[in-house]
Protein backbone atom coordinates (compact mmCIF):
# COMPACT_ATOMS: atom_id res chain seq x y z
CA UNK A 1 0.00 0.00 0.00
CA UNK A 2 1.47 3.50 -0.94
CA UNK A 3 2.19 6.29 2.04
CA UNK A 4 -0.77 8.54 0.17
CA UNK A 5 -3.28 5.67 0.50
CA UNK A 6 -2.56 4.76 4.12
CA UNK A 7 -5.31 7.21 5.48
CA UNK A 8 -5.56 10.14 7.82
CA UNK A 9 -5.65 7.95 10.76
CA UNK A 10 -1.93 6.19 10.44
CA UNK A 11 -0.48 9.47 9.78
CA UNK A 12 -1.85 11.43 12.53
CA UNK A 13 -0.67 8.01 14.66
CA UNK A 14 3.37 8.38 13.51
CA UNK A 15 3.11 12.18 14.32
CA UNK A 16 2.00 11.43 17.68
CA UNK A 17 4.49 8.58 18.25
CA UNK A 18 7.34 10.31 16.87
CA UNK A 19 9.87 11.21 19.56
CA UNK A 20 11.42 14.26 17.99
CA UNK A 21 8.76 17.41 18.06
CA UNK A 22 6.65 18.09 15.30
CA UNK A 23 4.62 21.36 15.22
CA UNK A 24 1.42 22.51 12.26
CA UNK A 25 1.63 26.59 11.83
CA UNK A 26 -0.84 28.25 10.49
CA UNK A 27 -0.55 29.17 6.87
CA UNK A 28 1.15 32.52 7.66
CA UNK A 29 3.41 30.80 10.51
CA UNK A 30 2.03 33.15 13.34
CA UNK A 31 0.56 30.04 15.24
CA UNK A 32 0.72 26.83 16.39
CA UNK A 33 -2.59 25.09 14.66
CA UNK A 34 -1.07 21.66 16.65
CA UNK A 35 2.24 20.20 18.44
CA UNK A 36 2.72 16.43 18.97
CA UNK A 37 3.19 15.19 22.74
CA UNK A 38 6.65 14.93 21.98
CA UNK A 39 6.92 18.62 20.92
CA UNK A 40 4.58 20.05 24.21
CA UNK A 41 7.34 18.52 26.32
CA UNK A 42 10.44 20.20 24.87
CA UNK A 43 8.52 23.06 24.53
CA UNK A 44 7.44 22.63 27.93
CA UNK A 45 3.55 23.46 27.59
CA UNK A 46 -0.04 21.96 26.88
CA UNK A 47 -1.10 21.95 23.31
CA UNK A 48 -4.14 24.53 23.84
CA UNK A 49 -1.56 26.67 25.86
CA UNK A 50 0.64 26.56 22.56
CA UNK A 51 -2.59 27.42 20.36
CA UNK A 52 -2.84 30.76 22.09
CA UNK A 53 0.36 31.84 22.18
CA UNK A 54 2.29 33.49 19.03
CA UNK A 55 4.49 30.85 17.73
CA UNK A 56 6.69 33.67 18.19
CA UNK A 57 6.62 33.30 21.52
CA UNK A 58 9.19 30.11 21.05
CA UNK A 59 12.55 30.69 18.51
CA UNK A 60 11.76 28.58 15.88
CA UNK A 61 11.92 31.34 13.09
CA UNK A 62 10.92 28.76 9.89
CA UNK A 63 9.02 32.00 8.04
CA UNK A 64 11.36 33.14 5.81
CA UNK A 65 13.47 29.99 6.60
CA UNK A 66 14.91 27.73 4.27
CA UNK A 67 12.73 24.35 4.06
CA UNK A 68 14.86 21.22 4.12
CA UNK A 69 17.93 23.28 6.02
CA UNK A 70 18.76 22.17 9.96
CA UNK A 71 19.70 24.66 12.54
CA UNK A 72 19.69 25.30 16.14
CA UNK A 73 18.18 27.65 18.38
CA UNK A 74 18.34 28.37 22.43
CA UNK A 75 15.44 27.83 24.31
CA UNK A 76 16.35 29.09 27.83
CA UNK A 77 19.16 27.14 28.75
CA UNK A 78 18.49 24.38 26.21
CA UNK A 79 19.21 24.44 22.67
CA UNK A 80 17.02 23.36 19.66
CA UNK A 81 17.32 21.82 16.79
CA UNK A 82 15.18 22.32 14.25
CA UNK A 83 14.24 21.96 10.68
CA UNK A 84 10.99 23.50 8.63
CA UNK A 85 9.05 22.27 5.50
CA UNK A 86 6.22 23.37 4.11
CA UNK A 87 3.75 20.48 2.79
CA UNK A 88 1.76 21.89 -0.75
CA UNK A 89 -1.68 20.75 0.27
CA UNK A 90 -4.75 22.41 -1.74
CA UNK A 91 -5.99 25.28 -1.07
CA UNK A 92 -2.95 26.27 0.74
CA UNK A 93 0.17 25.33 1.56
CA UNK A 94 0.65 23.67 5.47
CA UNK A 95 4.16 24.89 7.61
CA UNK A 96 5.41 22.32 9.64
CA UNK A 97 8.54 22.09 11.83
CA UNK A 98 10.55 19.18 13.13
CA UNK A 99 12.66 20.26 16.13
CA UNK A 100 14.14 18.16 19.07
CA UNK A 101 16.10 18.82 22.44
CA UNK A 102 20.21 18.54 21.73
CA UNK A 103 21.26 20.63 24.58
CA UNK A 104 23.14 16.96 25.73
CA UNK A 105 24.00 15.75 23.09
CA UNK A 106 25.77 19.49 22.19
CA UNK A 107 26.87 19.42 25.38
CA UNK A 108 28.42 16.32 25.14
CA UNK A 109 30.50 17.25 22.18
CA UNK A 110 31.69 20.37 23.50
CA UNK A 111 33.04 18.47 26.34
CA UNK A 112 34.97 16.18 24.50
CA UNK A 113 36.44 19.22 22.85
CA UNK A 114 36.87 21.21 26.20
CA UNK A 115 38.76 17.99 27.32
CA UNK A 116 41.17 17.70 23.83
CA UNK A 117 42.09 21.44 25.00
CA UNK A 118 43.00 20.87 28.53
CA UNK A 119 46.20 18.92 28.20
CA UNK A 120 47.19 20.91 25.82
CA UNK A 121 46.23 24.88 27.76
CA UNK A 122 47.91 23.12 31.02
CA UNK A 123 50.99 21.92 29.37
CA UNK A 124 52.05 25.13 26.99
CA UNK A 125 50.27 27.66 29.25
CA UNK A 126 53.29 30.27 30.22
CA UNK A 127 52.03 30.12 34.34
CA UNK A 128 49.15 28.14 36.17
CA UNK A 129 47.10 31.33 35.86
CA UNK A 130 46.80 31.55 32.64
CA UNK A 131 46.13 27.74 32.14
CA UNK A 132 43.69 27.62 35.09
CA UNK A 133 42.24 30.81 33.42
CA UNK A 134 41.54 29.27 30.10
CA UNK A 135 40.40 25.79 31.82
CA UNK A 136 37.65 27.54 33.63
CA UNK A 137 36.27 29.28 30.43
CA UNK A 138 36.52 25.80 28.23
CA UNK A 139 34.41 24.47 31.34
CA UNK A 140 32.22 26.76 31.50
CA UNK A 141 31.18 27.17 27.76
CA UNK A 142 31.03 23.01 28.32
CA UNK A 143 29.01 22.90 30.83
CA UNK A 144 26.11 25.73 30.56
CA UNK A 145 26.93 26.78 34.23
CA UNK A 146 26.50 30.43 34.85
CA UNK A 147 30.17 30.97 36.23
CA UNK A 148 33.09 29.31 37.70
CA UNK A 149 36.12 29.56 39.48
CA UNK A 150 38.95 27.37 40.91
CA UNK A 151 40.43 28.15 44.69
CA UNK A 152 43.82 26.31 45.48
CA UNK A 153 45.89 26.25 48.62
CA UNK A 154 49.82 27.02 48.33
CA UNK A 155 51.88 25.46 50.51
CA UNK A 156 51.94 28.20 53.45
CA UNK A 157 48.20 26.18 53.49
CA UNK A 158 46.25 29.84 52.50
CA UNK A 159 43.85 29.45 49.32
CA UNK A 160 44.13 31.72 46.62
CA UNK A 161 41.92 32.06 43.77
CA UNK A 162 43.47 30.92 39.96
CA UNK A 163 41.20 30.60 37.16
CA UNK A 164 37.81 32.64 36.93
CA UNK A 165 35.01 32.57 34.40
CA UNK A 166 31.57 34.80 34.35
CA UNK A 167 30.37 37.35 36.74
CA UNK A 168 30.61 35.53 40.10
CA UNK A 169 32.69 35.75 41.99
CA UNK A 170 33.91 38.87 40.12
CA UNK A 171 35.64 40.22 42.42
CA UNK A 172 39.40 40.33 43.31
CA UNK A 173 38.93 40.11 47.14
CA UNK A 174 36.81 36.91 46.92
CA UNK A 175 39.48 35.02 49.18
CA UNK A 176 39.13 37.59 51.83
CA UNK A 177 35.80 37.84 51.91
CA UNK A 178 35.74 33.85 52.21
CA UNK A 179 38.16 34.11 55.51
CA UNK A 180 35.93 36.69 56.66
CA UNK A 181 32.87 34.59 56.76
CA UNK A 182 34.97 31.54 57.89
CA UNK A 183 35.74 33.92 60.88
CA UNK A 184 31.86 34.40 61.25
CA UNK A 185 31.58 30.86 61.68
CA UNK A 186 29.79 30.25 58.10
CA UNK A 187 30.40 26.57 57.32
CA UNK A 188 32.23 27.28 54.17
CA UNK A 189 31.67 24.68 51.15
CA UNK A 190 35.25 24.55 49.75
CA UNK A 191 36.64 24.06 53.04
CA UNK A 192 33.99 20.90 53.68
CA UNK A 193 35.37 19.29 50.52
CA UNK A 194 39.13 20.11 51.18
CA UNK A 195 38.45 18.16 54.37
CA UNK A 196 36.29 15.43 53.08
CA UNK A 197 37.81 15.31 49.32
CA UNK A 198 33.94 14.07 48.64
CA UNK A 199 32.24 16.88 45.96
CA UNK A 200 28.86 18.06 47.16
CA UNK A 201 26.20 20.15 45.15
CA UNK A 202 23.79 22.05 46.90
CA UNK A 203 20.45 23.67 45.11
CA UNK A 204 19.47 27.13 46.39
CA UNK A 205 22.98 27.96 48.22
CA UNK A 206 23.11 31.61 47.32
CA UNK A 207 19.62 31.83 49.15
CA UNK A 208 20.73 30.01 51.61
CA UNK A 209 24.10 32.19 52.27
CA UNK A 210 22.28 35.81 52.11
CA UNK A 211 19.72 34.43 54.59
CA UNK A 212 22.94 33.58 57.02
CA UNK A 213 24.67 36.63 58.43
CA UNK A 214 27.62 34.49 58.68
CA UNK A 215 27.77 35.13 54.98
CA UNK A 216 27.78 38.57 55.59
CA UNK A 217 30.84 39.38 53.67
CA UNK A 218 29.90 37.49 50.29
CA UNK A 219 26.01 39.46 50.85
CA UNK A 220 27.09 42.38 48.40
CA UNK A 221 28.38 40.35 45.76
CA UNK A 222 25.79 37.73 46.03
CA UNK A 223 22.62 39.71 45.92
CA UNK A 224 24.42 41.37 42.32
CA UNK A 225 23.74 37.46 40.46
CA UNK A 226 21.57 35.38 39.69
CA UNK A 227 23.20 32.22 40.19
CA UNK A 228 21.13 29.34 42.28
CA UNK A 229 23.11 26.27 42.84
CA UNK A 230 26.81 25.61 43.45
CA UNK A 231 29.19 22.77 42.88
CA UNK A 232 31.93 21.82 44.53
CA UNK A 233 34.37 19.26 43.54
CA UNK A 234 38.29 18.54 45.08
CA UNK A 235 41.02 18.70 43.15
CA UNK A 236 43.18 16.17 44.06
CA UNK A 237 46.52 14.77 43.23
CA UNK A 238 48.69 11.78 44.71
CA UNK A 239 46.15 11.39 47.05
CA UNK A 240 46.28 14.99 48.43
CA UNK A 241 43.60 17.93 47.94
CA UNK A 242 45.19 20.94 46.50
CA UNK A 243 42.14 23.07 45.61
CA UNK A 244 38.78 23.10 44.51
CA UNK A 245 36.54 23.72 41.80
CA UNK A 246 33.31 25.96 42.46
CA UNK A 247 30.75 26.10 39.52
CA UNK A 248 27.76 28.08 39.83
CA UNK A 249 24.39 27.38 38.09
CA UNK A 250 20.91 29.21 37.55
CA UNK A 251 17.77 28.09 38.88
CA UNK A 252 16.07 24.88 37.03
CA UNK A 253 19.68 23.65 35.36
CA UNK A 254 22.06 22.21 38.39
CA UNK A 255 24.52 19.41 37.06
CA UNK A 256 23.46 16.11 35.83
CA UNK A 257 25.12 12.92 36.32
CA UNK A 258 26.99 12.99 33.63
CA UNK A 259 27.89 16.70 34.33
CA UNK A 260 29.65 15.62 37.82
CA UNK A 261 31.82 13.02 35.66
CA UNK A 262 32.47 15.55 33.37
CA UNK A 263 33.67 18.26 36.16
CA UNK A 264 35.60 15.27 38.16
CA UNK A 265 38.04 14.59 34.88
CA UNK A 266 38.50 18.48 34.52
CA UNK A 267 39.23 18.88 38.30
CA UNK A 268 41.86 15.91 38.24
CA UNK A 269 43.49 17.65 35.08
CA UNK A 270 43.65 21.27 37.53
CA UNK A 271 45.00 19.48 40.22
CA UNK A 272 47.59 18.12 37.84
CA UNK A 273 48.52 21.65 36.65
CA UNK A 274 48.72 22.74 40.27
CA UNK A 275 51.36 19.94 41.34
CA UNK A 276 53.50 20.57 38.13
CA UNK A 277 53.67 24.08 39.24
CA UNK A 278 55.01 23.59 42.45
CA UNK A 279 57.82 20.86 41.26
CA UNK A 280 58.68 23.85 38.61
CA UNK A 281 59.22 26.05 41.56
CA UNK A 282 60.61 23.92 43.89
CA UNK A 283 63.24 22.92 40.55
CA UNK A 284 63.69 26.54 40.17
CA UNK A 285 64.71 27.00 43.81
CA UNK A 286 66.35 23.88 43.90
CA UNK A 287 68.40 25.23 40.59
CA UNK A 288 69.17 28.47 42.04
CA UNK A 289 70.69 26.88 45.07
CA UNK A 290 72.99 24.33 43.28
CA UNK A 291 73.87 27.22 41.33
CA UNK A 292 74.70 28.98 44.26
CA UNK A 293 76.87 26.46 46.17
CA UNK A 294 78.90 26.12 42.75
CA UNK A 295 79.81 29.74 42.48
CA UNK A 296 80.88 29.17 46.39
CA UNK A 297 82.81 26.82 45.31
CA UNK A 298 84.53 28.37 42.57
CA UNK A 299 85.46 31.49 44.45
CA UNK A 300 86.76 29.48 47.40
CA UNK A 301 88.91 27.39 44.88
CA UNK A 302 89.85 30.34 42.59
CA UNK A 303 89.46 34.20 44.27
CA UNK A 304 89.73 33.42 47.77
CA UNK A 305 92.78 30.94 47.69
CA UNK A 306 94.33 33.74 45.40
CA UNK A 307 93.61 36.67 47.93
CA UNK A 308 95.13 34.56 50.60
CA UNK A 309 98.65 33.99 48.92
CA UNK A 310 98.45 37.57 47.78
CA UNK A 311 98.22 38.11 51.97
CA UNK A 312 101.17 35.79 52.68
CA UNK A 313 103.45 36.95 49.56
CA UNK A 314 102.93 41.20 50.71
CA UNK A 315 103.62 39.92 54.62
CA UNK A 316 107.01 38.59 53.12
CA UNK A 317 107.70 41.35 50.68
CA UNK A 318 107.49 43.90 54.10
CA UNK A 319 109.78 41.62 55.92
CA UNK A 320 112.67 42.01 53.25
CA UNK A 321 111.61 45.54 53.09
CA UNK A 322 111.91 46.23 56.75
CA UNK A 323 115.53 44.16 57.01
CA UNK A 324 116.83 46.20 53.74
CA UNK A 325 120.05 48.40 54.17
CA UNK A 326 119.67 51.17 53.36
CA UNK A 327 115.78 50.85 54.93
CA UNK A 328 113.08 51.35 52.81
CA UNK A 329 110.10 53.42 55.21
CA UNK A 330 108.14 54.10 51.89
CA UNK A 331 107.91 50.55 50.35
CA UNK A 332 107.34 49.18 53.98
CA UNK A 333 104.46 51.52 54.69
CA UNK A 334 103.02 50.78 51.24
CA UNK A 335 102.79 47.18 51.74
CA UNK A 336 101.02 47.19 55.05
CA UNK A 337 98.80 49.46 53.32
CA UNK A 338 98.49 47.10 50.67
CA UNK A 339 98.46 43.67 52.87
CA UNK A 340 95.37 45.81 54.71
CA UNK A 341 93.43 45.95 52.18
CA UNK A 342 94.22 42.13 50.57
CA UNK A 343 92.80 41.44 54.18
CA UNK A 344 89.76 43.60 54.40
CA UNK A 345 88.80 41.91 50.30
CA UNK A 346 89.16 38.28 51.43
CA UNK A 347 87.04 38.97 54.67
CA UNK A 348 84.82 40.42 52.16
CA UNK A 349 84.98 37.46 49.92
CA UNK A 350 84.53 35.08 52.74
CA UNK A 351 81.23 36.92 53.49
CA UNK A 352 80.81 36.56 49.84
CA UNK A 353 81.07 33.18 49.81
CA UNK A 354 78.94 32.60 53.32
CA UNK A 355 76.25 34.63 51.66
CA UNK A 356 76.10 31.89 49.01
CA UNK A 357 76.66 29.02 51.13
CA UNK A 358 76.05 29.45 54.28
CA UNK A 359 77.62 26.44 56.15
CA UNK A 360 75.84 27.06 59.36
CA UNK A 361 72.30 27.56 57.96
CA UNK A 362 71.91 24.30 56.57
CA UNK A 363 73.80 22.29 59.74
CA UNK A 364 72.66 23.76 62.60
CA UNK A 365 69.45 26.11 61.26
CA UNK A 366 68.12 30.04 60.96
CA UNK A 367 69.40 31.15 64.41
CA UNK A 368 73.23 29.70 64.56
CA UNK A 369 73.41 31.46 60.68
CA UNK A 370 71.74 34.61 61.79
CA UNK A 371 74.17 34.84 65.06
CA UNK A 372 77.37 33.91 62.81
CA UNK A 373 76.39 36.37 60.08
CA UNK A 374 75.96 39.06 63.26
CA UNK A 375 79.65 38.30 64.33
CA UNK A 376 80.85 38.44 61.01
CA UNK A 377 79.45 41.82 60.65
CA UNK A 378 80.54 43.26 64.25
CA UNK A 379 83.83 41.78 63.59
CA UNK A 380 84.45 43.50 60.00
CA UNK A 381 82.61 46.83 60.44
CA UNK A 382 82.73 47.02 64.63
CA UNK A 383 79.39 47.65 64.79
CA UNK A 384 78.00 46.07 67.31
CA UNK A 385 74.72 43.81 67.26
CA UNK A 386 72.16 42.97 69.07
CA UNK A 387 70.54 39.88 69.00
CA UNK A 388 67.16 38.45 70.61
CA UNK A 389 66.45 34.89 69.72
CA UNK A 390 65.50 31.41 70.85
CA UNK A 391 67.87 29.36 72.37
CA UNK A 392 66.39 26.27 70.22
CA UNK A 393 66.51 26.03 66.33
CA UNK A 394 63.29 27.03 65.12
CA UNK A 395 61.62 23.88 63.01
CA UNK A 396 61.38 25.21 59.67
CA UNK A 397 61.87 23.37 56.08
CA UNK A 398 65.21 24.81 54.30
CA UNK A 399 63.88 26.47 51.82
CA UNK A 400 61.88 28.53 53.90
CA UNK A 401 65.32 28.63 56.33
CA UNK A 402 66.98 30.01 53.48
CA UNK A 403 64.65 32.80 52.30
CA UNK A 404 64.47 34.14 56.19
CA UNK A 405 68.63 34.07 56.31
CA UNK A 406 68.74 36.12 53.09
CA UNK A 407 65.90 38.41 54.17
CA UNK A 408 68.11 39.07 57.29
CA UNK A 409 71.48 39.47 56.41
CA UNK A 410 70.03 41.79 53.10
CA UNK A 411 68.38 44.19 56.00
CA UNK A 412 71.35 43.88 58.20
CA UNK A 413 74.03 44.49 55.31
CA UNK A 414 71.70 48.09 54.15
CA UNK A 415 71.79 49.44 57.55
CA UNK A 416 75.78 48.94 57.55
CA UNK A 417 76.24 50.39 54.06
CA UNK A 418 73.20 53.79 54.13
CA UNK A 419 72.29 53.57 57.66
CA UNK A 420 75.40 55.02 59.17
CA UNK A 421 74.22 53.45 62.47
CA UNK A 422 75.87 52.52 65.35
CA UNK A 423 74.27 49.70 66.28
CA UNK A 424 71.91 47.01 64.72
CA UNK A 425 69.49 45.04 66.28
CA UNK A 426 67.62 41.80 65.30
CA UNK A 427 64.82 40.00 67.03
CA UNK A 428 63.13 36.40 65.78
CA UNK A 429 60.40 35.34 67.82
CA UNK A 430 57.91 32.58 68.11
CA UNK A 431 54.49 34.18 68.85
CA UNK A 432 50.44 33.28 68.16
CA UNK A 433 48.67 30.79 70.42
CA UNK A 434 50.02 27.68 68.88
CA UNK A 435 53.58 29.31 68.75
CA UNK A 436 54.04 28.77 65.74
CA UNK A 437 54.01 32.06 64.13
CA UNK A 438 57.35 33.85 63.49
CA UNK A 439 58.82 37.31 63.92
CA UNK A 440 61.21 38.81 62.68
CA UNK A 441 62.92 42.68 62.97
CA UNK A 442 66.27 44.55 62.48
CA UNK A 443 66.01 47.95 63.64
CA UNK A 444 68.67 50.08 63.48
CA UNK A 445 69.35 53.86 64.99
CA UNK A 446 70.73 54.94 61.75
CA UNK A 447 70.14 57.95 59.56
CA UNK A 448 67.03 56.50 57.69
CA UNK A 449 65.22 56.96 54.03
CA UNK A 450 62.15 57.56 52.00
CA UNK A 451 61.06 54.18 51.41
CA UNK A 452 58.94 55.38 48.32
CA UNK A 453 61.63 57.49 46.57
CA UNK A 454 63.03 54.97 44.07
CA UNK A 455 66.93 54.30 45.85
CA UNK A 456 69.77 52.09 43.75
CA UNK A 457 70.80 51.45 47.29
CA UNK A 458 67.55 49.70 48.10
CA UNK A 459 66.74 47.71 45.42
CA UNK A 460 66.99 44.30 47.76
CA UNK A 461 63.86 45.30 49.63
CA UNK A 462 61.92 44.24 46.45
CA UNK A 463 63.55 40.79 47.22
CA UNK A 464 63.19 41.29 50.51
CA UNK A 465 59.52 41.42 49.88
CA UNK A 466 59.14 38.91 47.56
CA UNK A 467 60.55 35.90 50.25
CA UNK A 468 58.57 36.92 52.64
CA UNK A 469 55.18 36.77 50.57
CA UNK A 470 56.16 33.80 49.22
CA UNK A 471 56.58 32.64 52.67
CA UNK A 472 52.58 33.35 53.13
CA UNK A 473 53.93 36.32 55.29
CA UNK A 474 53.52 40.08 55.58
CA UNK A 475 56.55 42.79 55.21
CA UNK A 476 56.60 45.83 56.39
CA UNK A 477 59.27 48.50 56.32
CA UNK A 478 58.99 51.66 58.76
CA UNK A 479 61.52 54.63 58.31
CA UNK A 480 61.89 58.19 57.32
CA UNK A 481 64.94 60.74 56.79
CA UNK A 482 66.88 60.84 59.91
CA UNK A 483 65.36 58.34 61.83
CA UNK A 484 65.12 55.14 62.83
CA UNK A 485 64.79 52.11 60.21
CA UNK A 486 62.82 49.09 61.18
CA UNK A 487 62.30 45.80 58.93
CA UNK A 488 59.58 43.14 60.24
CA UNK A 489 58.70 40.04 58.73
CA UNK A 490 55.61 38.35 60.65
CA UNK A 491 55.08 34.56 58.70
CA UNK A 492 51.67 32.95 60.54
CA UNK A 493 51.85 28.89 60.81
CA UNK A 494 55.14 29.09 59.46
CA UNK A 495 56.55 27.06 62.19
CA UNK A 496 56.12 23.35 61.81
CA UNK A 497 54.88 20.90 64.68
CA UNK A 498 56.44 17.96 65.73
CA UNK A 499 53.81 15.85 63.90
CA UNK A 500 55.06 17.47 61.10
CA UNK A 501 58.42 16.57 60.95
CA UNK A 502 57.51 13.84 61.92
CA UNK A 503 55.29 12.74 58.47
CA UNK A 504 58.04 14.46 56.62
CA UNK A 505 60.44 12.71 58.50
CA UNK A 506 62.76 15.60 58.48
CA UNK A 507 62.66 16.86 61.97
CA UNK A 508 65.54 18.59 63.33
């Protein structure tokens, strides 16, 4: 039997059954004359609530459209594929439309090619920033949330926001304002799954935070979106939780199943990024170091040992001088001038050299270096030193042992050469409840400076600054013309517990 003899009946019967949407318009397109079952459902109304609405109403724009030719519209958050044809029925022509729901199946695909991109952003991206940065808007665009962001936790243990896409949080103090509310005692999300390593989702959390004045902080920021539910997932590497990934999602379109697996791959690739960052650092310093100890090395072997002779040849040179006949007070006096200064530029060396390698930092730690270096400097430049510290080495990692002696003896060695002071002082202190925040200051009674007129003499306070942030700490300098200079360095939780020298098994 042909398709035009099979009656009104069968056909109505496969427009009903069909699963993709099929809509009747009315000659001129302005209305919906009928919609299958199929069609009500992705269109998310009744048939005689389609009838009196404008087909307009809905994006399906097949006046004017090309019949035969497939494209895709959004429909709130979902998109829609569709394709028009117009049937020539006497007297007049019929519209019809076939459209059907791809918003997962679109999805889907841009996933996979989110996913292609991530190895590729986090292996040639210049820093983590930038990588995390164009993760979060692959995800995003991937994922039809309504923003995103990744928080991860350097290892002073302080989180720090890399990688933002969309409106929320949108603002650069976000980490703040979370320690604020943490302070409040708002139970905080990310740090729930940093404990747990478990991802949660929670529908209706931005209500739920602006009805909390624990949340306080995040209220003006919050109240500015439109964002309903939030995800959570760890990111987590060798078994350790490094950060997290917050996605945020409007009302009626919270993460699937499928979303969640999605999200979990992307958050193991982050937390991959974030551990290759730190081994590049930790190379770096590691680099810098060896580099360090070999230039030690080769001015021990080479300038120093060459200084010395110079010492012992111009002692022996004065001796013949002082025995000649007739004497010779001019040559004599020349080379005790000149054995002097060979003297005073192989004590400088050796400082030189203790600078690079200091001996006594790495065996017995920050407070027999910082006491040696104080010596040194009394003993060269009698100025004398005062010096406030435990009795006890302090238990720090040597890294973080290292930036502290080079923040020191840089502070101490500007006070001898601008200060003009007459004496230095340095204090390192174990303070906070736990006592295992640090201290540190060198004061001095010197002649002081503007610290925000550009000086060539000052340029280590830059570096000065830059170990002690990377330390998770806060530096401060205090001083003006003709007074007093003080440096501080105050590091919170920067002193390690037994326990954990224990797990690193690298207690002193």
């Amino acid at each position: 039997m042909s398709l035009e003899n099979m009656g009104l009946a069968v056909l109505v019967e496969l427009v009903e059954s069909a699963v993709d949407g099929i809509a009747v318009l009315s000659p001129n397109g302005e209305h919906f004359q009928h919609v299958n079952q199929a069609g009500c459902h992705i269109l998310g109304l009744g048939l005689e609530d389609l009838r009196a609405l404008p087909a307009a109403d809905f994006p399906l724009p097949v006046v004017g459209a090309d019949p035969g030719v497939m494209a895709v519209v959004a429909l709130g958050d979902r998109e829609i594929e569709y394709m028009p044809a117009v049937v020539r029925t006497p007297p007049r022509p019929v519209r019809i439309v076939r459209f059907r729901d791809v918003t997962d199946a679109r999805r889907q695909e841009r996933r996979l090619k989110a996913f292609s991109r991530t190895s590729a952003s986090i292996a040639f991206a210049e820093s983590l920033t930038t990588g995390l940065d164009s993760l979060a808007r692959d995800v995003r665009h991937a994922s039809g949330m309504e923003a995103c962001t990744f928080l991860i936790m350097d290892e002073q243990g302080e989180l720090r926001q890399v990688g933002t896409c969309g409106d929320y949080p949108g603002t650069p103090d976000y980490v703040d304002r979370l320690k604020a509310c943490r302070e409040r005692g708002a139970p905080l999300l990310s740090a729930e799954v940093f404990k747990t390593g478990k991802p949660v989702v929670v529908e209706g959390w931005r209500e739920l935070t602006l009805a909390d004045e624990r949340f306080a902080p995040l209220h003006e920021i919050s109240r500015r979106q439109s964002w309903h539910t939030i995800a959570v997932l760890p990111l987590i590497v060798r078994g350790t939780t490094v950060g997290v990934f917050n996605g945020f999602y409007l009302k009626g379109s919270q993460p699937s199943d499928s979303d969640m697996a999605f999200l979990s791959a992307i958050a193991d690739q982050a937390a991959v990024a974030v551990d290759n960052a730190r081994m590049l650092v930790q190379l770096e310093a590691k680099a810098a170091l060896d580099e360090r100890h070999r230039l030690a090395r080769d001015l021990h072997d080479s300038v120093s040992q060459a200084l010395f002779s110079m010492t012992l040849r111009s002692r022996a040179v004065q001796m013949l001088a002082e025995q000649a006949s007739p004497p010779m007070p001019e040559v004599t006096a020349g080379l005790a001038e000149l054995r002097d200064l060979v003297q005073g530029a192989l004590a400088e060396m050796r400082a030189l050299i203790f600078q690079l390698r200091p001996e006594a930092l790495h065996e017995e730690g920050l407070v027999s270096a910082v006491r040696r270096h104080a010596a040194a400097i009394e003993a060269r430049h009698h100025l004398p030193v005062v010096i406030e510290t435990p009795q006890h080495p302090l238990p720090l990692l040597p890294e973080q042992e290292t930036d502290l002696f080079r923040m020191v003896s840089e502070a101490m060695i500007n006070a001898v050469k601008h200060a003009e002071a007459q004496q230095l002082e340095v204090h390192i202190r174990c303070e906070g409840t736990d006592g295992r925040d640090l201290l540190i200051e060198i004061r001095d009674d010197g002649q002081g400076f503007d610290p925000d007129t550009p000086h060539p003499g000052h340029l280590g306070l830059v570096s000065m600054s830059e170990r002690i942030t990377r330390l998770g700490g806060t530096f401060t300098l205090v001083s003006s013309p003709g007074r007093p200079t003080t440096v501080r360095a105050a590091i919170p939780g920067v002193l390690r517990s037994p326990d954990d020298g224990m797990k690193e098994g690298t207690a002193r």
